[in-house]
PDB file of N, CA and C in Angstrom:
ATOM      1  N   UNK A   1    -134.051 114.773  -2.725  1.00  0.00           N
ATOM      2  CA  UNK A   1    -133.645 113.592  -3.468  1.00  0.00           C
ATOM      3  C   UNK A   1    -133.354 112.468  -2.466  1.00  0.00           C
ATOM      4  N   UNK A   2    -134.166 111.196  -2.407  1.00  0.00           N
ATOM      5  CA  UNK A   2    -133.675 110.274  -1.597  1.00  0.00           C
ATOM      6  C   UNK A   2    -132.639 109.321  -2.344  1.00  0.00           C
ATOM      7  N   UNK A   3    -132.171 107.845  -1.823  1.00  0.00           N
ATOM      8  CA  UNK A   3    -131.632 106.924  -2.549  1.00  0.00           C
ATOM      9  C   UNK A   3    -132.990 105.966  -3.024  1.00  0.00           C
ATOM     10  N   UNK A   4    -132.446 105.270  -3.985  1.00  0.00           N
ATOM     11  CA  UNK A   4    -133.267 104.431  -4.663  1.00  0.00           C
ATOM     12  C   UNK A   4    -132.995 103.062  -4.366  1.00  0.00           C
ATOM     13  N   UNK A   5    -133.978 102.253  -4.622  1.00  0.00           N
ATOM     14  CA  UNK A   5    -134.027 100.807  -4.141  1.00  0.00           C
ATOM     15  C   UNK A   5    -133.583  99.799  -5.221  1.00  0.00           C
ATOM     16  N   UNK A   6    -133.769 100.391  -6.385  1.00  0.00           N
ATOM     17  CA  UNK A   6    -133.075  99.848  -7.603  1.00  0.00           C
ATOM     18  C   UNK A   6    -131.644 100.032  -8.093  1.00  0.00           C
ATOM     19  N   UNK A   7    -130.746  99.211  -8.588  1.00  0.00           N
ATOM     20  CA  UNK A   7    -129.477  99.692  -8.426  1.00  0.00           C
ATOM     21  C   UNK A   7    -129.112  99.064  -9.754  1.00  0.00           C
ATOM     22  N   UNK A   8    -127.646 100.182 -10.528  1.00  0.00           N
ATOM     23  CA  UNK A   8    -127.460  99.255 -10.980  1.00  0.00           C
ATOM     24  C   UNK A   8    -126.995  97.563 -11.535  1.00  0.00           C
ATOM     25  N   UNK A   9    -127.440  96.955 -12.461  1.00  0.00           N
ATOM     26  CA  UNK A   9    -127.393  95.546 -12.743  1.00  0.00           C
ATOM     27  C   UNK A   9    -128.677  94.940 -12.264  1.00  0.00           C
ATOM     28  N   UNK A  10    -129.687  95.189 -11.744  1.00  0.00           N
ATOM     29  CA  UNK A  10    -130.961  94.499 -11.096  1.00  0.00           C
ATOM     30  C   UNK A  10    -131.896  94.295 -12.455  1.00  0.00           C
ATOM     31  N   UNK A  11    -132.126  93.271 -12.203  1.00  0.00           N
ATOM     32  CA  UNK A  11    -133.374  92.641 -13.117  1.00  0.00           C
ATOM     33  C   UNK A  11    -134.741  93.519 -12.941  1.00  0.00           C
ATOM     34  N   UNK A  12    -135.186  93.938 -14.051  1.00  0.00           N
ATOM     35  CA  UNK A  12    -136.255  95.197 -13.496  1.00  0.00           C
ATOM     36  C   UNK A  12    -137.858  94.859 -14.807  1.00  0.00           C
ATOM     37  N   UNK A  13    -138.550  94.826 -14.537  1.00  0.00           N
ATOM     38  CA  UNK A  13    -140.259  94.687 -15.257  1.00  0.00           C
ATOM     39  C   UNK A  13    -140.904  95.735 -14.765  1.00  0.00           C
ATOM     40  N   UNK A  14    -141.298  96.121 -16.396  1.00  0.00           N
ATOM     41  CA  UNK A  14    -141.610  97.810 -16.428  1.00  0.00           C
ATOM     42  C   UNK A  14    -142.936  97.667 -15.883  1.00  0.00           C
ATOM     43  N   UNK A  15    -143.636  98.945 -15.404  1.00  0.00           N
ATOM     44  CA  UNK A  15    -144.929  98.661 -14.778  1.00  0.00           C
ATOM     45  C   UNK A  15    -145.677  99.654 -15.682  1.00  0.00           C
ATOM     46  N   UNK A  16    -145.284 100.613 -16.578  1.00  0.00           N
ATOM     47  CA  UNK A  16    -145.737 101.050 -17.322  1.00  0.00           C
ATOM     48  C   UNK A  16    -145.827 101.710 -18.632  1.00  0.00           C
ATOM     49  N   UNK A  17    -146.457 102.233 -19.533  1.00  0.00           N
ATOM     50  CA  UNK A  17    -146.027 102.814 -20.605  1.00  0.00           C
ATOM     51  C   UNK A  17    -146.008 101.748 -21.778  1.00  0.00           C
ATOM     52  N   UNK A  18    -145.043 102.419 -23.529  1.00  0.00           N
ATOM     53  CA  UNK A  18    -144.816 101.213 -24.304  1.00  0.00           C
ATOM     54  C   UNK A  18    -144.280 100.184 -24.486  1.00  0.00           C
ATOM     55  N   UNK A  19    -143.804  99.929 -23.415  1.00  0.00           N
ATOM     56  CA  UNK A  19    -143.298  98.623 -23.073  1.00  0.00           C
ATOM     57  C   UNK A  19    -143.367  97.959 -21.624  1.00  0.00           C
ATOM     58  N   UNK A  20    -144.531  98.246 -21.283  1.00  0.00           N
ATOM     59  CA  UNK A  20    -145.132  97.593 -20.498  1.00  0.00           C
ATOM     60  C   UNK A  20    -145.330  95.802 -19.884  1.00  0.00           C
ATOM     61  N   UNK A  21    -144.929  95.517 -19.534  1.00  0.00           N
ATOM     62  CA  UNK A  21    -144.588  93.803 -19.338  1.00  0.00           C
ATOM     63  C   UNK A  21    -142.888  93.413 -19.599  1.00  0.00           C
ATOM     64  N   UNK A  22    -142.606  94.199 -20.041  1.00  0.00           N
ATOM     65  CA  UNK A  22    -140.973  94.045 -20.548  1.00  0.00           C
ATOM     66  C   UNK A  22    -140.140  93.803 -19.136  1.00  0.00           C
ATOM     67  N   UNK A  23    -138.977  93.044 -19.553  1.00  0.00           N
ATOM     68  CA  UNK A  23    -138.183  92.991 -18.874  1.00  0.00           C
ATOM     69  C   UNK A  23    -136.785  93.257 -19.071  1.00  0.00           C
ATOM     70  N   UNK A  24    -135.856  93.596 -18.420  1.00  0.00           N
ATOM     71  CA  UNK A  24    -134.194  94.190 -18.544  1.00  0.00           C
ATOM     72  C   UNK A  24    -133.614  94.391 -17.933  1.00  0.00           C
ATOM     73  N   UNK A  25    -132.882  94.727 -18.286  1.00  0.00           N
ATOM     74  CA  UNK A  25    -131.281  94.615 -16.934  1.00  0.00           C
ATOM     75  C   UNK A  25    -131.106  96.298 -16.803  1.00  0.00           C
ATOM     76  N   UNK A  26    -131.125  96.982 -15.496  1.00  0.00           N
ATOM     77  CA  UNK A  26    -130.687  97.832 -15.108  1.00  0.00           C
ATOM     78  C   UNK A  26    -129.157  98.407 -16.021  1.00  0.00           C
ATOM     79  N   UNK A  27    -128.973  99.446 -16.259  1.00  0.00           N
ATOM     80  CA  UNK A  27    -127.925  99.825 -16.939  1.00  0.00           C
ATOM     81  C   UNK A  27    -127.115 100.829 -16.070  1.00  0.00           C
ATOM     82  N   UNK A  28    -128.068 102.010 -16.276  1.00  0.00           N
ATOM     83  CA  UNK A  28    -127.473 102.901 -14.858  1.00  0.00           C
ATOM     84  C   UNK A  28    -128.660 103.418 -14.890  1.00  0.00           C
ATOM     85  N   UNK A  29    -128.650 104.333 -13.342  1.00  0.00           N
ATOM     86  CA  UNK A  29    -129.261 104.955 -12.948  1.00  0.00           C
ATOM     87  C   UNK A  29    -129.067 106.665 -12.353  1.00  0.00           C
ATOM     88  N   UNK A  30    -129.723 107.506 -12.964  1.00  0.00           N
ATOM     89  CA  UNK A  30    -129.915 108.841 -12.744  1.00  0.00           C
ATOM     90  C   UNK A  30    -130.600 109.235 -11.544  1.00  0.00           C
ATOM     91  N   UNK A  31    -129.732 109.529 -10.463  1.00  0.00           N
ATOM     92  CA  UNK A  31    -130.772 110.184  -9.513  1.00  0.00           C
ATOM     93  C   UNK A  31    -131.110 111.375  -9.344  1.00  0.00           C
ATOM     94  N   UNK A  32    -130.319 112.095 -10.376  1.00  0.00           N
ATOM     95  CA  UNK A  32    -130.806 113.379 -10.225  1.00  0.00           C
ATOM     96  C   UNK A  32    -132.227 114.176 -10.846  1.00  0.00           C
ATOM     97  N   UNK A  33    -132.366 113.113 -12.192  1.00  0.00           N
ATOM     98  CA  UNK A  33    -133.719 112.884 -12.889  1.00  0.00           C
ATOM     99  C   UNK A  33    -134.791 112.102 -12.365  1.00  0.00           C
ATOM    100  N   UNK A  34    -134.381 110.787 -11.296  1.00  0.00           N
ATOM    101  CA  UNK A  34    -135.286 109.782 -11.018  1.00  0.00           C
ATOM    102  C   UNK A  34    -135.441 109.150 -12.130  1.00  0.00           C
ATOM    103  N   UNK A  35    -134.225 108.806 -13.265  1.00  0.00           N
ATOM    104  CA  UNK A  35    -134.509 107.851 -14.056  1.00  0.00           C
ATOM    105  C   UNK A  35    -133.279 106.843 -14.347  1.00  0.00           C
ATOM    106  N   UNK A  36    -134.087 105.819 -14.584  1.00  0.00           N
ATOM    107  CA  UNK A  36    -132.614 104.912 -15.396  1.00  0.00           C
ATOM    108  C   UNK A  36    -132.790 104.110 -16.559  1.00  0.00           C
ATOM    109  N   UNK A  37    -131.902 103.931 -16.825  1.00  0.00           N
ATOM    110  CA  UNK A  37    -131.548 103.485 -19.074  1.00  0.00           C
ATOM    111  C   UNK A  37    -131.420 101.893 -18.421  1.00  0.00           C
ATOM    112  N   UNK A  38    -132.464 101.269 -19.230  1.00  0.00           N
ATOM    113  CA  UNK A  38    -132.784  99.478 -18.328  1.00  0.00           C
ATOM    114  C   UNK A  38    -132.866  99.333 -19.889  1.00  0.00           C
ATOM    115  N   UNK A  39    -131.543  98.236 -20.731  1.00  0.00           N
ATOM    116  CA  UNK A  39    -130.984  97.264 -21.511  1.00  0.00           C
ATOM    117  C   UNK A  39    -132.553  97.122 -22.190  1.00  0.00           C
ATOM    118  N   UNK A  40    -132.527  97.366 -23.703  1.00  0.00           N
ATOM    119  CA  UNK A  40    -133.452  97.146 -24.525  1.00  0.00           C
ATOM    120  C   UNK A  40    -135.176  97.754 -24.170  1.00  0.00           C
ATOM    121  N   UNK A  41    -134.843  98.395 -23.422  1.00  0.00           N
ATOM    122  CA  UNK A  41    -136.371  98.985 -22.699  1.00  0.00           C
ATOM    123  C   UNK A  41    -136.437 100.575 -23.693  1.00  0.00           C
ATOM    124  N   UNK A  42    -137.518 101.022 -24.157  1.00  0.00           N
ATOM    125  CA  UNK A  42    -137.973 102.585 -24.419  1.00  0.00           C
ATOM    126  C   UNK A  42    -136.476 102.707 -25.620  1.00  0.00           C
ATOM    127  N   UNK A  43    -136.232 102.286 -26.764  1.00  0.00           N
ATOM    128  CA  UNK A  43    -135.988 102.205 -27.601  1.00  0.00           C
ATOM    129  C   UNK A  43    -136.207 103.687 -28.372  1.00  0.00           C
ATOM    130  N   UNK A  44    -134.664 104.498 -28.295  1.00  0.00           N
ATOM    131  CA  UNK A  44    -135.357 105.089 -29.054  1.00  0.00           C
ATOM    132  C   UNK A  44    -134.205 105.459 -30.077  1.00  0.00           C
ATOM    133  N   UNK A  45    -134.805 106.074 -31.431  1.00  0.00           N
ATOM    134  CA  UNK A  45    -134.043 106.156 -32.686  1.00  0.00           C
ATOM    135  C   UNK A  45    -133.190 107.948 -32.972  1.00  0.00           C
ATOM    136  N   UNK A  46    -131.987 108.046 -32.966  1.00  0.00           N
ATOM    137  CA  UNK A  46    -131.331 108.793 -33.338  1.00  0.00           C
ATOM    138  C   UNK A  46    -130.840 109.127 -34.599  1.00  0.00           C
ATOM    139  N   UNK A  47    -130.378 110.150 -34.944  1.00  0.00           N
ATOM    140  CA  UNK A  47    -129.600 110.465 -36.331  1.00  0.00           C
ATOM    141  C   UNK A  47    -127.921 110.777 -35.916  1.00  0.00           C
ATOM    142  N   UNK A  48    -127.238 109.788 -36.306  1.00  0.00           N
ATOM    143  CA  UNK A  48    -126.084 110.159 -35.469  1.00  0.00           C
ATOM    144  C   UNK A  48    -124.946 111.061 -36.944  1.00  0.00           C
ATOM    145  N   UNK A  49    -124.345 111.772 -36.865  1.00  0.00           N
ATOM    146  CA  UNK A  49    -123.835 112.537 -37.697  1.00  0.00           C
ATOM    147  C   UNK A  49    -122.269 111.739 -37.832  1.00  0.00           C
ATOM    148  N   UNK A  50    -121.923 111.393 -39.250  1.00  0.00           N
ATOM    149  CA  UNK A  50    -120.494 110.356 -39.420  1.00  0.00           C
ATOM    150  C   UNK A  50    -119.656 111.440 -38.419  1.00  0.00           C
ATOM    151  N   UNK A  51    -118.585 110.691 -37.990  1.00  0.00           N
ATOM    152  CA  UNK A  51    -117.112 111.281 -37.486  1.00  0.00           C
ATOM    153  C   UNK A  51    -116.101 110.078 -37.899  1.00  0.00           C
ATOM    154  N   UNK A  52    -115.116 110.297 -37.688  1.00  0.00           N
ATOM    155  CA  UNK A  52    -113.770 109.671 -37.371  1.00  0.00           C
ATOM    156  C   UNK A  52    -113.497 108.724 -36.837  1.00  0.00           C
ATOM    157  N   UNK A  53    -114.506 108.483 -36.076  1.00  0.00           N
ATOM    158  CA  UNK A  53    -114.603 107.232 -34.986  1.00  0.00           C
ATOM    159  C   UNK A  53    -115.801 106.382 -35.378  1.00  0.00           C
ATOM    160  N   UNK A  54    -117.162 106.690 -35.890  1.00  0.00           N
ATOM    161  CA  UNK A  54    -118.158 106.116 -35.703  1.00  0.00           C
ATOM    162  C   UNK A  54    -119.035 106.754 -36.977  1.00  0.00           C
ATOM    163  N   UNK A  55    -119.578 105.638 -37.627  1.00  0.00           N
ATOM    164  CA  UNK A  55    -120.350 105.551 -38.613  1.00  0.00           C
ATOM    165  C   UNK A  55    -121.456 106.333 -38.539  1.00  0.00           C
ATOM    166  N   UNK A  56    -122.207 107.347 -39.627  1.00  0.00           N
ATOM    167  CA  UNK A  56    -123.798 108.186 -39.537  1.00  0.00           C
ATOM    168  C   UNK A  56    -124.313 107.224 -39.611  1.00  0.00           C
ATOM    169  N   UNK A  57    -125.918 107.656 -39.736  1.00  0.00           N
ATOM    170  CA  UNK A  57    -127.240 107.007 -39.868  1.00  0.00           C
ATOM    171  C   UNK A  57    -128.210 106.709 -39.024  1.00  0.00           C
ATOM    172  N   UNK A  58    -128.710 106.300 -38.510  1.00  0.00           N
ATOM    173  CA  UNK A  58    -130.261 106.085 -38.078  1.00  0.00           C
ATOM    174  C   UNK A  58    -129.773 104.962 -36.824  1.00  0.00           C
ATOM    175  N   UNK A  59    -129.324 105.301 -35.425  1.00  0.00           N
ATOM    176  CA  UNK A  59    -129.072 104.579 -34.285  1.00  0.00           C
ATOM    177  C   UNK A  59    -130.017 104.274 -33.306  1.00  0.00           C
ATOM    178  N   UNK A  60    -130.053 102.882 -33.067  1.00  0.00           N
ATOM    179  CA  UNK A  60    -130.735 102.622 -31.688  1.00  0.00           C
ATOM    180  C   UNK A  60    -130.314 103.031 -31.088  1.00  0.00           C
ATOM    181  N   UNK A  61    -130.957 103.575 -29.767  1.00  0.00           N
ATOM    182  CA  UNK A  61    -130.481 103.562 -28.005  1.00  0.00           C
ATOM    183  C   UNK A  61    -131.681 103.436 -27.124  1.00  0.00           C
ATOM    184  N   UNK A  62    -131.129 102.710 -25.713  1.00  0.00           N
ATOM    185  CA  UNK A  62    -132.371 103.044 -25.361  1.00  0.00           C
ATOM    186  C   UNK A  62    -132.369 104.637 -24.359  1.00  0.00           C
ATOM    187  N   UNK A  63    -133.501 104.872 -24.119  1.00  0.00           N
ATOM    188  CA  UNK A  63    -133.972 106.063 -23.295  1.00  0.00           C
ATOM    189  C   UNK A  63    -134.393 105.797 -22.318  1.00  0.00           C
ATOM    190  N   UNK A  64    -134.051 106.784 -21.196  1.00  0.00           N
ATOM    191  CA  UNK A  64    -134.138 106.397 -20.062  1.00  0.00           C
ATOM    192  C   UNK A  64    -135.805 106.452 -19.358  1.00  0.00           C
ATOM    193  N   UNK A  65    -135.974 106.118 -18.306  1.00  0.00           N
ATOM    194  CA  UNK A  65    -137.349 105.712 -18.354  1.00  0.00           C
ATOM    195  C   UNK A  65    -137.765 105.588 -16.773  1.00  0.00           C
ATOM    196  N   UNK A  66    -138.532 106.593 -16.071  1.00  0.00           N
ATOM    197  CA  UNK A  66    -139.204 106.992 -15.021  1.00  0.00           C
ATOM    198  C   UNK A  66    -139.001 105.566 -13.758  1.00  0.00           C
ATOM    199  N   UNK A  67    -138.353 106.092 -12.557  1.00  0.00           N
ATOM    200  CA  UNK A  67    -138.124 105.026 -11.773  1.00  0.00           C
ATOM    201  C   UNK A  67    -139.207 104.560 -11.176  1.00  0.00           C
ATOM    202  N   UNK A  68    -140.607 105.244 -11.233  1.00  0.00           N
ATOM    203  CA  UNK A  68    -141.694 104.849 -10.588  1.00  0.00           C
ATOM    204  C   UNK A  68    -142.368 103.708 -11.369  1.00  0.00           C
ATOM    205  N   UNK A  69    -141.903 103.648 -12.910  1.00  0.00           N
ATOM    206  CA  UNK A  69    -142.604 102.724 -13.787  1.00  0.00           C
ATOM    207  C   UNK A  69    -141.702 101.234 -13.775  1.00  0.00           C
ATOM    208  N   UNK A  70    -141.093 101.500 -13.089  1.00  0.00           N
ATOM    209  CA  UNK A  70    -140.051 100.329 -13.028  1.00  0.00           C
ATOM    210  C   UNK A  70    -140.184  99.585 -11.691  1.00  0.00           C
ATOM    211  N   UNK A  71    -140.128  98.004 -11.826  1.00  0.00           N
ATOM    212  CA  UNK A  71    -140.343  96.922 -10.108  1.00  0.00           C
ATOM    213  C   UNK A  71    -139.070  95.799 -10.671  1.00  0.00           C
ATOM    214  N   UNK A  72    -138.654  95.449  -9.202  1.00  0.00           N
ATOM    215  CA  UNK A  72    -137.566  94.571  -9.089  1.00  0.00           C
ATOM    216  C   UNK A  72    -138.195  93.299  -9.451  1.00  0.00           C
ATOM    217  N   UNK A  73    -137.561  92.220 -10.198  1.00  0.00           N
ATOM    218  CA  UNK A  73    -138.295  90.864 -10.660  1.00  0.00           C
ATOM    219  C   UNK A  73    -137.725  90.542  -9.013  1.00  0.00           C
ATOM    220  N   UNK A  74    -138.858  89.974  -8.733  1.00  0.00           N
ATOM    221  CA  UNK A  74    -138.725  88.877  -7.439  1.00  0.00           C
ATOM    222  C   UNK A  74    -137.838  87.587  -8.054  1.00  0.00           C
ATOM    223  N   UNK A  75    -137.056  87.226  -7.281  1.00  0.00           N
ATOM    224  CA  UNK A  75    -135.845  86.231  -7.664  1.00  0.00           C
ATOM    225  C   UNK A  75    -136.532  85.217  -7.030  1.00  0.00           C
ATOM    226  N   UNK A  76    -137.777  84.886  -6.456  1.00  0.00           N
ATOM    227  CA  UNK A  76    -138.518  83.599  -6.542  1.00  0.00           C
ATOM    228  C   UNK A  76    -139.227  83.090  -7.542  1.00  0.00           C
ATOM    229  N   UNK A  77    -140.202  83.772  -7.894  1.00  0.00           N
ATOM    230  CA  UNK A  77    -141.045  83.753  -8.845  1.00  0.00           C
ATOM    231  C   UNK A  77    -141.533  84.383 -10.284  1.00  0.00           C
ATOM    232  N   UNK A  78    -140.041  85.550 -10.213  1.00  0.00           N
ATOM    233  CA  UNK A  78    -140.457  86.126 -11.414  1.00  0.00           C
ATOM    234  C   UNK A  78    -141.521  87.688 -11.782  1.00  0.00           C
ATOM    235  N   UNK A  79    -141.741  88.026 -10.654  1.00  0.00           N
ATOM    236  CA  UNK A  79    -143.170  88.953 -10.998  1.00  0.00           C
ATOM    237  C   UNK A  79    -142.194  90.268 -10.058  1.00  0.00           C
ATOM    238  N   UNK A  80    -143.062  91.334 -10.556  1.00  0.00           N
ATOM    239  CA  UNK A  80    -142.722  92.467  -9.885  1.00  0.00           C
ATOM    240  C   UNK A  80    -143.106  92.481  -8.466  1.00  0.00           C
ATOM    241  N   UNK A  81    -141.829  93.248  -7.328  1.00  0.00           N
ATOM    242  CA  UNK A  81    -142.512  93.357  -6.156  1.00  0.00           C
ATOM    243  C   UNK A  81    -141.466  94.715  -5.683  1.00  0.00           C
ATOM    244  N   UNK A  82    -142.103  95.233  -4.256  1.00  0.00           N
ATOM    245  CA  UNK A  82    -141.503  96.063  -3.721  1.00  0.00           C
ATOM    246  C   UNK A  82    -140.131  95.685  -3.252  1.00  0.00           C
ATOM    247  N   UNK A  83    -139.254  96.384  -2.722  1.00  0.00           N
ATOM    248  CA  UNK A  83    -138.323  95.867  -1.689  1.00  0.00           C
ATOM    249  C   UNK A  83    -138.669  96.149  -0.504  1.00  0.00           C
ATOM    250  N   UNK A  84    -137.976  95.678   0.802  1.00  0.00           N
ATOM    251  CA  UNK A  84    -137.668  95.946   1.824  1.00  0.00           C
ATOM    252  C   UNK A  84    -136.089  95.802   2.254  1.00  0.00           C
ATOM    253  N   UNK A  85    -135.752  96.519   3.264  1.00  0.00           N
ATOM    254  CA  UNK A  85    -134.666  95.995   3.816  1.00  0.00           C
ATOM    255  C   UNK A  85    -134.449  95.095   5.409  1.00  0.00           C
ATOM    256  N   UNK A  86    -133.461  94.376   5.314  1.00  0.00           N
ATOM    257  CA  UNK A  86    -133.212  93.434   6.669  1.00  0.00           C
ATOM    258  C   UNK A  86    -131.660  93.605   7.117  1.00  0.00           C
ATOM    259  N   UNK A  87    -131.139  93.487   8.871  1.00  0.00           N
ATOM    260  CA  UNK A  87    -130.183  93.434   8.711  1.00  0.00           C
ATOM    261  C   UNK A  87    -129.936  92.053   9.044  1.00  0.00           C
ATOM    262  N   UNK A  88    -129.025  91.407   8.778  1.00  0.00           N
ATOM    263  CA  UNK A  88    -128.656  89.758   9.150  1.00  0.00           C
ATOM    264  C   UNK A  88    -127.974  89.696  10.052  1.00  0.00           C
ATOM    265  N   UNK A  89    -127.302  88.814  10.572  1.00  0.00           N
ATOM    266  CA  UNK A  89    -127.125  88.438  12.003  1.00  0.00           C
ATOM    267  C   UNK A  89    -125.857  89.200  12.494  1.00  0.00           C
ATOM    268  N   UNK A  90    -125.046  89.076  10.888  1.00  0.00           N
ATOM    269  CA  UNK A  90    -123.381  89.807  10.759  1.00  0.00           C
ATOM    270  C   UNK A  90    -123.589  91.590  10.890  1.00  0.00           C
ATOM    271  N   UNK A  91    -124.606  91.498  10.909  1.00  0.00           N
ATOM    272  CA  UNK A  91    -124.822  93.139  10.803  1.00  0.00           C
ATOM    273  C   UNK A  91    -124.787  93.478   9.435  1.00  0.00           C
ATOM    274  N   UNK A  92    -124.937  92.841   8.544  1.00  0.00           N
ATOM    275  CA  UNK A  92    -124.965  93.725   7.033  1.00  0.00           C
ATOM    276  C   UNK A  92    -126.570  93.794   6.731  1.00  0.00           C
ATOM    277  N   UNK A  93    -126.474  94.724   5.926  1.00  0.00           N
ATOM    278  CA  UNK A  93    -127.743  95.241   5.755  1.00  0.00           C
ATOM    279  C   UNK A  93    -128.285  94.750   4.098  1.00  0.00           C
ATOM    280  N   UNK A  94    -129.143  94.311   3.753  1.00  0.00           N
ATOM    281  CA  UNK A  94    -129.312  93.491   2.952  1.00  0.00           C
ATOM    282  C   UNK A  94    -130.960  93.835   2.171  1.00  0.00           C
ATOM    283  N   UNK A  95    -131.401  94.084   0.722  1.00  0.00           N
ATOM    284  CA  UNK A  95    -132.427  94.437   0.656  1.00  0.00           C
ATOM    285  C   UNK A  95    -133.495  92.672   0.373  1.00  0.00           C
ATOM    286  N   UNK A  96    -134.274  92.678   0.334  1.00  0.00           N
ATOM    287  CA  UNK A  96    -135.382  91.621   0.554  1.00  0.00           C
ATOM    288  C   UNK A  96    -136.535  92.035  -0.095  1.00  0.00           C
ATOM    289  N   UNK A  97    -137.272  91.311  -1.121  1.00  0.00           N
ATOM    290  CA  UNK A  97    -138.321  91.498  -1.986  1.00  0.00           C
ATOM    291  C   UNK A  97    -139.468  90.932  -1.263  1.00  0.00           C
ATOM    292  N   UNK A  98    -140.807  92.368  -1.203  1.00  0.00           N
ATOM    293  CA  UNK A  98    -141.565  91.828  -0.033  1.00  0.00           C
ATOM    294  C   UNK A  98    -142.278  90.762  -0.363  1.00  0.00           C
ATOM    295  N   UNK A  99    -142.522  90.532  -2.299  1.00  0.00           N
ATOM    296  CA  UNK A  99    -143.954  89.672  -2.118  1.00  0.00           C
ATOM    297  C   UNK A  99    -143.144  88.609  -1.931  1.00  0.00           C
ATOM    298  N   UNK A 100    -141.836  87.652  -1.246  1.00  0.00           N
ATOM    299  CA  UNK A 100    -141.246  86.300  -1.452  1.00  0.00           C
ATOM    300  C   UNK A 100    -140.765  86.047  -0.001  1.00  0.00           C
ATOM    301  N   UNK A 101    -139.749  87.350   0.118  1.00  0.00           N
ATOM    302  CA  UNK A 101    -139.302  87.207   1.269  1.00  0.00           C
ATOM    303  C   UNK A 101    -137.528  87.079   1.226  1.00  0.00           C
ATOM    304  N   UNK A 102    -137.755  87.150  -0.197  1.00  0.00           N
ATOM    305  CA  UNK A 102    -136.165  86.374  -0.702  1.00  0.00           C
ATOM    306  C   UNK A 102    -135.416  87.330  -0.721  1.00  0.00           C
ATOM    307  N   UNK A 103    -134.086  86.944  -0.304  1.00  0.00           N
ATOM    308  CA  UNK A 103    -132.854  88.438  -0.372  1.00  0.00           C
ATOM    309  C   UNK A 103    -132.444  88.433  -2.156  1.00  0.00           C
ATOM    310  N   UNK A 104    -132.210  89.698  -1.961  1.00  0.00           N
ATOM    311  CA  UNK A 104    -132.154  90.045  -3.087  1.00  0.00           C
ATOM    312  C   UNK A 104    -130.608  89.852  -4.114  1.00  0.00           C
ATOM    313  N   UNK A 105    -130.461  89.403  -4.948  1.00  0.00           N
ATOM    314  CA  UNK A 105    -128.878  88.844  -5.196  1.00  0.00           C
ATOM    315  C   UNK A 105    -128.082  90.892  -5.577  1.00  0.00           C
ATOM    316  N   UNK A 106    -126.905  90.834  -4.772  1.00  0.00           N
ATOM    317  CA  UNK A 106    -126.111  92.035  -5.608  1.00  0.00           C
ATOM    318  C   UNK A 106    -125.704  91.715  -6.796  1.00  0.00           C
ATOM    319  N   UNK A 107    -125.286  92.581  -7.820  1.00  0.00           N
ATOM    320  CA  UNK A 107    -125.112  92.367  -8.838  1.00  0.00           C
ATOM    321  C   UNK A 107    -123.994  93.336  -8.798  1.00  0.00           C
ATOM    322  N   UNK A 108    -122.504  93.086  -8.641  1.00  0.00           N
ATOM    323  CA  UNK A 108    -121.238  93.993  -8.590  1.00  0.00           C
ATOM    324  C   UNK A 108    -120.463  94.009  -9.850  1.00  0.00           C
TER     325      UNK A 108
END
């Protein structure tokens, strides 16, 4: 299992599957699956059973969804790209989107 380059809160455009072109916000991420649940992406429908707390019937959620089908929106232009990493002058280590060049914003 390595670490992943996607984290959560990152702006992410799916690269494949039924929702393909889509875009969303990182939610969390599973590394033990290699997947993560990205805000309105792979939609899928449940039967949730009434309780005490929370209403039955027929629930959205989304499902989580293969980290290989997923690219970071480049914060220049908008389009999917790889990352890289850089360290800066302070010594912090910082990731960088290759097709721009642009550092990548954290999202804490």
């Amino acid at each position: 299992m390595s670490a992943f380059k996607i984290k959560k809160g990152d702006n992410v455009i799916v690269l494949a599957g039924r929702d393909k072109g889509k875009r969303g916000e990182v939610v969390e991420i599973r590394p033990k699956e290699a997947r993560a649940l990205v805000r309105g992406i792979n939609m899928v429908r449940r039967h949730q059973r009434q309780t005490g707390a929370q209403e039955g019937g027929i629930i959205s959620k989304e499902g989580p969804i293969a980290i290989s089908n997923i690219a970071i929106e480049d914060p220049k232009d908008g389009k999917p790209t790889r990352v890289g990493f850089k360290v800066l002058a302070d010594g912090k280590k910082v990731r960088i989107a290759k097709r721009s060049g642009e550092q990548i914003p954290e999202k804490n």
